[in-house]
C-alpha atoms as a PDB file:
ATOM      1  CA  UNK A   1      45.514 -25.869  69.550  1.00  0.00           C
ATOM      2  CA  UNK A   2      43.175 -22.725  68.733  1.00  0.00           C
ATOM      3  CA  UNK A   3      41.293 -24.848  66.039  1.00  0.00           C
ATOM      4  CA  UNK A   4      41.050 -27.881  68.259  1.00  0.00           C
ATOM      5  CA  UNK A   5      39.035 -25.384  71.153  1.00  0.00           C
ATOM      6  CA  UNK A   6      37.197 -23.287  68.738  1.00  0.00           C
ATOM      7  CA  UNK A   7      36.106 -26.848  67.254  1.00  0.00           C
ATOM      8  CA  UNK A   8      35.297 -28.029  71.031  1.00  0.00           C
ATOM      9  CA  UNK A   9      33.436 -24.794  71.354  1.00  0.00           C
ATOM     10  CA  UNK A  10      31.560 -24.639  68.502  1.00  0.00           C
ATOM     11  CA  UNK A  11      29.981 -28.503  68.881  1.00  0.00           C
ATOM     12  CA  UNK A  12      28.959 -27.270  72.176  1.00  0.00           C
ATOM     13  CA  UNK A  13      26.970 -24.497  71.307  1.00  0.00           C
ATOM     14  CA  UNK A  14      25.149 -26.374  68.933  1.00  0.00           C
ATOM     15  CA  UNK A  15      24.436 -29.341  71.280  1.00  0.00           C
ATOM     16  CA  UNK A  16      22.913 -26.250  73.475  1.00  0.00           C
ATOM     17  CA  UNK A  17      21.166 -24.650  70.821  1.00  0.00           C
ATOM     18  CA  UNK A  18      19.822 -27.903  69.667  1.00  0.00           C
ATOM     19  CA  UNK A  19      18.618 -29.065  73.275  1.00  0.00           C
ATOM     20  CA  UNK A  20      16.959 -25.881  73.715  1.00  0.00           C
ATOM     21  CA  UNK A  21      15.301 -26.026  69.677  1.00  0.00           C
ATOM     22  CA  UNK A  22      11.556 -26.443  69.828  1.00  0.00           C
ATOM     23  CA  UNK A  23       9.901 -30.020  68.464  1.00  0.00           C
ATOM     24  CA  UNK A  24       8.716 -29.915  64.975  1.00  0.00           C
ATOM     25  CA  UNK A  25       5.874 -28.798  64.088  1.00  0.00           C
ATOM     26  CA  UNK A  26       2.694 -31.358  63.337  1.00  0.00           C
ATOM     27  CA  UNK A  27       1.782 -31.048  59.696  1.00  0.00           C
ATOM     28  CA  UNK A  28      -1.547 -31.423  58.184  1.00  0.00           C
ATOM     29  CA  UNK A  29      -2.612 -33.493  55.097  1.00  0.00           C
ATOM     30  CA  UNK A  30      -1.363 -30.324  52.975  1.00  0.00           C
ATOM     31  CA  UNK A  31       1.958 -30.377  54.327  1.00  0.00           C
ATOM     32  CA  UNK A  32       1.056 -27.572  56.672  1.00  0.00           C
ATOM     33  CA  UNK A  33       2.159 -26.441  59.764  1.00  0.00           C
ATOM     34  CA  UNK A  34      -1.106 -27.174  62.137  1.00  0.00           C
ATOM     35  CA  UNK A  35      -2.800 -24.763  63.753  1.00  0.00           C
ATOM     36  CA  UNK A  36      -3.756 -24.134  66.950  1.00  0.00           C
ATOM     37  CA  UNK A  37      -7.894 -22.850  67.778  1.00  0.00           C
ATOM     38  CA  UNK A  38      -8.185 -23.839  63.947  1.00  0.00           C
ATOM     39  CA  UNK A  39     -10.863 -26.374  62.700  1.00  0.00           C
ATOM     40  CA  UNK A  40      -9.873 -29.811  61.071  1.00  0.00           C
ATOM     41  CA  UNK A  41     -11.009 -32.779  59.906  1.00  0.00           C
ATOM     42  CA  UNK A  42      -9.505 -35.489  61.637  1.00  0.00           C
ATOM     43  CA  UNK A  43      -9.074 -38.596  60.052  1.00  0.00           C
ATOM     44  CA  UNK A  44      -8.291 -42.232  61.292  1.00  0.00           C
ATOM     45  CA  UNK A  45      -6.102 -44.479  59.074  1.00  0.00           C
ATOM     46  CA  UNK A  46      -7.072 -42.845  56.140  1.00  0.00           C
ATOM     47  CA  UNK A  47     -10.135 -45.059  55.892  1.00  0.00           C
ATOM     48  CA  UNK A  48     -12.798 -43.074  58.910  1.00  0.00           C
ATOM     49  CA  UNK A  49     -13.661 -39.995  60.420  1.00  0.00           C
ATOM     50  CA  UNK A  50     -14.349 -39.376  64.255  1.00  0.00           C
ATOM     51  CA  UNK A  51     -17.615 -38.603  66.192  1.00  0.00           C
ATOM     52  CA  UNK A  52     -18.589 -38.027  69.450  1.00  0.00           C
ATOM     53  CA  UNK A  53     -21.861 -40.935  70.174  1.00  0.00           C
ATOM     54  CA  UNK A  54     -23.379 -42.358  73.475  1.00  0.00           C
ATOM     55  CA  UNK A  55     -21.906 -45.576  74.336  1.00  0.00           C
ATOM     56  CA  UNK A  56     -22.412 -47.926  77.183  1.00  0.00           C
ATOM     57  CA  UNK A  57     -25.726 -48.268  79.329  1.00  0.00           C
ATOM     58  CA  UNK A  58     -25.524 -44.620  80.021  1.00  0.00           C
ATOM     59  CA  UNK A  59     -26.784 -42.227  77.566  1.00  0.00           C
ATOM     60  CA  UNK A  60     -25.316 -39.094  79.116  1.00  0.00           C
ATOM     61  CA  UNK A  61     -21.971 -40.955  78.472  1.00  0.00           C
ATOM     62  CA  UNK A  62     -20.124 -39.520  75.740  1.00  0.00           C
ATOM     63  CA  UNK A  63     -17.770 -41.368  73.712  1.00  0.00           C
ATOM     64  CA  UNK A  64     -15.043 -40.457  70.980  1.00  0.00           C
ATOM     65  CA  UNK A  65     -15.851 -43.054  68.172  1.00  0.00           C
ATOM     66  CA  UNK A  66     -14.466 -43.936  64.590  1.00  0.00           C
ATOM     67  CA  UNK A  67     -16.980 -44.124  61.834  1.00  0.00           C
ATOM     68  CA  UNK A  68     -15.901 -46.167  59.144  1.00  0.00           C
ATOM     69  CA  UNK A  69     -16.880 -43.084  56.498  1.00  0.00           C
ATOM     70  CA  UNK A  70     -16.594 -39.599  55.303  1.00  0.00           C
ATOM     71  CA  UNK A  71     -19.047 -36.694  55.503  1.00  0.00           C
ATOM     72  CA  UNK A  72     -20.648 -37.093  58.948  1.00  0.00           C
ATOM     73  CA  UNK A  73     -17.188 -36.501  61.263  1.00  0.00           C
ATOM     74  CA  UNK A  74     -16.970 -33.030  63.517  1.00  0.00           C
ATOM     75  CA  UNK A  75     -14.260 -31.244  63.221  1.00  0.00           C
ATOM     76  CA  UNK A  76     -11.818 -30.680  66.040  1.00  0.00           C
ATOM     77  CA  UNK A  77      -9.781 -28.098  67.567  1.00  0.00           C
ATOM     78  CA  UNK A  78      -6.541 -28.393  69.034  1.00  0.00           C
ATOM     79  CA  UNK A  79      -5.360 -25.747  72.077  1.00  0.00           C
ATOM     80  CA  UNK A  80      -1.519 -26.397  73.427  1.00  0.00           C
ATOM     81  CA  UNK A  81      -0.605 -26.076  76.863  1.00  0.00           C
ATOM     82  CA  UNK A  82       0.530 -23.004  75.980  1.00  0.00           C
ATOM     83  CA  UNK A  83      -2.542 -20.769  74.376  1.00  0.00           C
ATOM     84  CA  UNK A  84      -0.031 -18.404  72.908  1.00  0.00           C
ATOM     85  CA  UNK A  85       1.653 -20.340  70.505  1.00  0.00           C
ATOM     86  CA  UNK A  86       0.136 -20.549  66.858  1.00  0.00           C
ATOM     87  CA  UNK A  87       1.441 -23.963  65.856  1.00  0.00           C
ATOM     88  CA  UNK A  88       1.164 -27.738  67.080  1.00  0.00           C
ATOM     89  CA  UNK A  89       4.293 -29.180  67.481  1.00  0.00           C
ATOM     90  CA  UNK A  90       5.476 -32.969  68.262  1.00  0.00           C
ATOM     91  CA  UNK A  91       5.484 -34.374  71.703  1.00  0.00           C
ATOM     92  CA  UNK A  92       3.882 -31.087  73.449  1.00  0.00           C
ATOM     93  CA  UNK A  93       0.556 -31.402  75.369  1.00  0.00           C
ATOM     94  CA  UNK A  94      -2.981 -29.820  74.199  1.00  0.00           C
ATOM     95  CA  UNK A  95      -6.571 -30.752  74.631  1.00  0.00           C
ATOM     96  CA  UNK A  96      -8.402 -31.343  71.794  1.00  0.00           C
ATOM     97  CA  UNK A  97     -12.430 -30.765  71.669  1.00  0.00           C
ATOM     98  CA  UNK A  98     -14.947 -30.586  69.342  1.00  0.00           C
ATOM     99  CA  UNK A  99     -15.679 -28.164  67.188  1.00  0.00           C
ATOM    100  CA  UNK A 100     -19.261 -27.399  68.036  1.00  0.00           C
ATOM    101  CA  UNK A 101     -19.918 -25.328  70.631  1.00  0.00           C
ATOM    102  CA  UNK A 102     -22.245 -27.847  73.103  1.00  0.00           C
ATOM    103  CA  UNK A 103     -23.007 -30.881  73.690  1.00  0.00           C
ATOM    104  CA  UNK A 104     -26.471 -32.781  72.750  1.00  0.00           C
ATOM    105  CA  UNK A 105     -25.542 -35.340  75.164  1.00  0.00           C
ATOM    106  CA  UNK A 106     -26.025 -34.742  79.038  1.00  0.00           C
ATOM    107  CA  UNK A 107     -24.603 -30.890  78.307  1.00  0.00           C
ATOM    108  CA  UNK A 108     -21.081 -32.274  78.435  1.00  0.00           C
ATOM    109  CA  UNK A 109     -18.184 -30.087  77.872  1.00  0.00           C
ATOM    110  CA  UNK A 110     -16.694 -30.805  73.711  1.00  0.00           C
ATOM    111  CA  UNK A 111     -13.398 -31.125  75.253  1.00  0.00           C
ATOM    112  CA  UNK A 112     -11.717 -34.997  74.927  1.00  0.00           C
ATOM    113  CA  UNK A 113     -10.374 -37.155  78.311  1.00  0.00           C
ATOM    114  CA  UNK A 114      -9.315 -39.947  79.498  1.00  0.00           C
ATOM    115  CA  UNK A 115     -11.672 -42.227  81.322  1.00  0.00           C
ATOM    116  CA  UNK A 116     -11.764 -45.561  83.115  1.00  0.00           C
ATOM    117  CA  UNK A 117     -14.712 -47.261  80.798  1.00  0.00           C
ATOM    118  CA  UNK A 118     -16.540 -50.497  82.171  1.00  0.00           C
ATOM    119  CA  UNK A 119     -18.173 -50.760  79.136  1.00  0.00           C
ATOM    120  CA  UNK A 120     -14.608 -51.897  77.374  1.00  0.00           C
ATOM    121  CA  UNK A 121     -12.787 -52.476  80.789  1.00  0.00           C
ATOM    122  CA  UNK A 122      -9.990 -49.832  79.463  1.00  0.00           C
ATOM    123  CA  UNK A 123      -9.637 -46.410  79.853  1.00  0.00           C
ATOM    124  CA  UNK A 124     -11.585 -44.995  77.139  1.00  0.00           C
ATOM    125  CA  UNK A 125     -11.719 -41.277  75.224  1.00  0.00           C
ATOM    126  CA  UNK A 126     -14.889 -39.613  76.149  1.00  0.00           C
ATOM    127  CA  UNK A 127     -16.097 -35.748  76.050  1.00  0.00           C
ATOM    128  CA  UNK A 128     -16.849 -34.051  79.309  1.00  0.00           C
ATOM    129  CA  UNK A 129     -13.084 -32.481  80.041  1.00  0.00           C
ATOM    130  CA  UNK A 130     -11.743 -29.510  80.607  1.00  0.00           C
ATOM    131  CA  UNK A 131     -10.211 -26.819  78.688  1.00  0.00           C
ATOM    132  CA  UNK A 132      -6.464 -25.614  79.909  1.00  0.00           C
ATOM    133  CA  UNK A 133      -5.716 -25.192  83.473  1.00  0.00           C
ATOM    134  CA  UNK A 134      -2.859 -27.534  83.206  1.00  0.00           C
ATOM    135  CA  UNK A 135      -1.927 -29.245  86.680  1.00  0.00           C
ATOM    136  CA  UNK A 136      -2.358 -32.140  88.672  1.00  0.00           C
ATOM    137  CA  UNK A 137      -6.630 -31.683  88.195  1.00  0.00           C
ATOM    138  CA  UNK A 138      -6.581 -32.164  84.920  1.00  0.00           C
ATOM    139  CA  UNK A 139      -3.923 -34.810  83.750  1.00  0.00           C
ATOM    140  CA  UNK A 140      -7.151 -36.753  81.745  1.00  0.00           C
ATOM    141  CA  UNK A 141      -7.309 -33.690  79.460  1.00  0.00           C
ATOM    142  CA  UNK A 142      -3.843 -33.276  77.809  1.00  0.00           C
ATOM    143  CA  UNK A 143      -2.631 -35.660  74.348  1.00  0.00           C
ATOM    144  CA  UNK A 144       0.296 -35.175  72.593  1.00  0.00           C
ATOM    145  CA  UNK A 145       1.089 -36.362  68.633  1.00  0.00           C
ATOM    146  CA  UNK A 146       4.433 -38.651  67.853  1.00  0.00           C
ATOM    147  CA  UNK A 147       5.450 -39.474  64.236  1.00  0.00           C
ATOM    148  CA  UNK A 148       4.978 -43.374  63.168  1.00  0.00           C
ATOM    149  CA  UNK A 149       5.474 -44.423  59.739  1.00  0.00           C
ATOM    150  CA  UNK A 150       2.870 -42.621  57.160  1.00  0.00           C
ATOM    151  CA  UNK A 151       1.872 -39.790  60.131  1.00  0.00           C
ATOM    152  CA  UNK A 152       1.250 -39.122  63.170  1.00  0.00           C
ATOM    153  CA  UNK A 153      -0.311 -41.346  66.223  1.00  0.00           C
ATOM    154  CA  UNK A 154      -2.191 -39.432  69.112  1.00  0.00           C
ATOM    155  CA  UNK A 155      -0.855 -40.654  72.392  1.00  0.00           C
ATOM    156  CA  UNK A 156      -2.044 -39.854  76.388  1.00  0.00           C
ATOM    157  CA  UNK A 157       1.226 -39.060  78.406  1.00  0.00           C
ATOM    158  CA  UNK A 158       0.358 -35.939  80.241  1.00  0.00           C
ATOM    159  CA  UNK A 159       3.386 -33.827  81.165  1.00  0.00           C
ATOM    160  CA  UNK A 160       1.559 -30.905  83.181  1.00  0.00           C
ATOM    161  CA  UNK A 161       2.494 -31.984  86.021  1.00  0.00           C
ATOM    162  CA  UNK A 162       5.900 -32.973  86.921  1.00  0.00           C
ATOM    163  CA  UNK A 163       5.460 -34.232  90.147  1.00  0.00           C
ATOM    164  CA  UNK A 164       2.658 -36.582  89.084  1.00  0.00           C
ATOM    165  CA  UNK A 165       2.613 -40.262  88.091  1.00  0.00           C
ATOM    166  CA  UNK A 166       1.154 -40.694  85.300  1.00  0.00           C
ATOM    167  CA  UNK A 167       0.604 -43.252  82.674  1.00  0.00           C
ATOM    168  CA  UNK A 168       1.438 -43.015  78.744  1.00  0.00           C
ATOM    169  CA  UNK A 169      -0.070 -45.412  76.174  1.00  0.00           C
ATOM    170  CA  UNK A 170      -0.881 -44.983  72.649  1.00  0.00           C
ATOM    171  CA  UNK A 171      -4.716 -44.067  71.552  1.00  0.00           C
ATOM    172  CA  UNK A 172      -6.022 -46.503  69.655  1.00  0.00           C
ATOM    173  CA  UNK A 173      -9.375 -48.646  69.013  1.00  0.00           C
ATOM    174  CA  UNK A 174     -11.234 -51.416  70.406  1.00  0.00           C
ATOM    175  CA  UNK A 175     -15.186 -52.622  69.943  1.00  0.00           C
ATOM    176  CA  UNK A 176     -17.205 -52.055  72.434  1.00  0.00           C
ATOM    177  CA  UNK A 177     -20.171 -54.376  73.487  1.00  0.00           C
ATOM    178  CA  UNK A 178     -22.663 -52.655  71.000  1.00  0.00           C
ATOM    179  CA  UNK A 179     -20.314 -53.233  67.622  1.00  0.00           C
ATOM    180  CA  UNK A 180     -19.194 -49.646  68.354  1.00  0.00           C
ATOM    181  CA  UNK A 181     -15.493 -48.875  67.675  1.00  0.00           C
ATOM    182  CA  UNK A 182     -14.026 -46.817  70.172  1.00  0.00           C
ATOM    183  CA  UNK A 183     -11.384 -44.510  71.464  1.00  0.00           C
ATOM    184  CA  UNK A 184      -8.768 -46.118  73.750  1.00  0.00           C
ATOM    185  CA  UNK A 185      -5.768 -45.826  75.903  1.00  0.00           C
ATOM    186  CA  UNK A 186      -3.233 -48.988  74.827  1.00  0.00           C
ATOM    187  CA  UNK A 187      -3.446 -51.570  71.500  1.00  0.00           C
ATOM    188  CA  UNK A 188      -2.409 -50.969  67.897  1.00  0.00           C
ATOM    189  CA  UNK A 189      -1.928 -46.578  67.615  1.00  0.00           C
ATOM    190  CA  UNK A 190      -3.918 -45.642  64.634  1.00  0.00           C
ATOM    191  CA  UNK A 191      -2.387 -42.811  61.940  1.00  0.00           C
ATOM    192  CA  UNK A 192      -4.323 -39.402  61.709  1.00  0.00           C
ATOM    193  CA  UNK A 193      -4.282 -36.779  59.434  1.00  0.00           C
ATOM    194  CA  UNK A 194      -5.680 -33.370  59.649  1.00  0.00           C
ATOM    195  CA  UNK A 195      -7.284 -31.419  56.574  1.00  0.00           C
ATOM    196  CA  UNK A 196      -8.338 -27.599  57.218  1.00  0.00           C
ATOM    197  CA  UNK A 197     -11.784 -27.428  57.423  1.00  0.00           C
ATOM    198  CA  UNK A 198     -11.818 -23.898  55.371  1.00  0.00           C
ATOM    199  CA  UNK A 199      -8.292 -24.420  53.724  1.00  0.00           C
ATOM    200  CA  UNK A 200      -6.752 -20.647  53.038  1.00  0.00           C
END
């Protein structure tokens, strides 16, 4: 009878300690634990690097592209809702932003959101968000990472606010009516990896 309640006991405290165990931690190409207010290299199924570009009719319009090469991508910086903690972890929201410090286009702010694009008719990834302050004002800011088979996908499903609707699709890509390949909310999630831009 004592073993059969300190059995009971003990798979209960580890059902608790496990519900209360942080996500994993987001790895980089190194096998890594990724850091927050670090730079990376992000890249896009292993085969393209991000930039940010003008897109649409409007110049001051900045988009978050794929370019189908190495050597010209910025490097990005996550922040998690929580500014204190040192490492990204699975399923947790952040903003992500460029790693320069301004924008050549329009003055925008570096930091990535969600936007409805007529361009693609979807809502698109563009610059011009802002940087913590989670809440109900700025649910287009926040992303989160999930693991998929060979990485990680970067999906929009804001959690900020829990007494807002909001919706969650994957980020993946689409063409645009200039041949450009963009950043959007919904079709096939794309893998990333992350590679330290000064590696220690």
């Amino acid at each position: 009878m004592k073993t059969t309640i300190f059995l009971f006991l003990l798979t209960f405290f580890l059902c608790v300690f496990n519900a209360n165990a942080a996500p994993s931690p987001v790895l980089d190409g190194f096998g890594k634990n990724l850091r927050a207010q670090v730079e990376y290299f992000m890249w896009v199924d292993s085969d393209g690097s991000i930039l940010p570009a003008a897109v649409g009719n409007d110049s001051c319009q900045a988009g978050v592209v794929k370019y189908p090469d190495y050597g010209s991508d910025q490097p990005v910086i996550i922040t998690p809702v929580n500014p204190k903690k040192g490492v990204i972890r699975l399923s947790t929201d952040f903003n992500i932003r460029f790693a320069f410090t301004g924008s050549s286009i329009c003055d925008k702010s570096n930091v990535w959101k969600v936007e409805y694009d007529k361009d693609t008719k979807q809502y698109a990834v563009m610059i011009g968000g802002v940087l913590g302050n989670p809440g109900p004002e700025t649910l287009d800011n926040w992303f989160k990472l999930e693991k998929i088979e060979g990485g990680y996908k970067l999906v929009y499903c804001p959690s900020v606010c829990s007494s807002c609707k909001v919706m969650c699709k994957d980020v993946g890509t689409a063409i645009d009516g200039n041949g450009v390949m963009r950043f959007v909310l919904g079709g096939r999630p794309f893998v990333v990896s992350f590679y330290k831009v000064i590696d220690d």
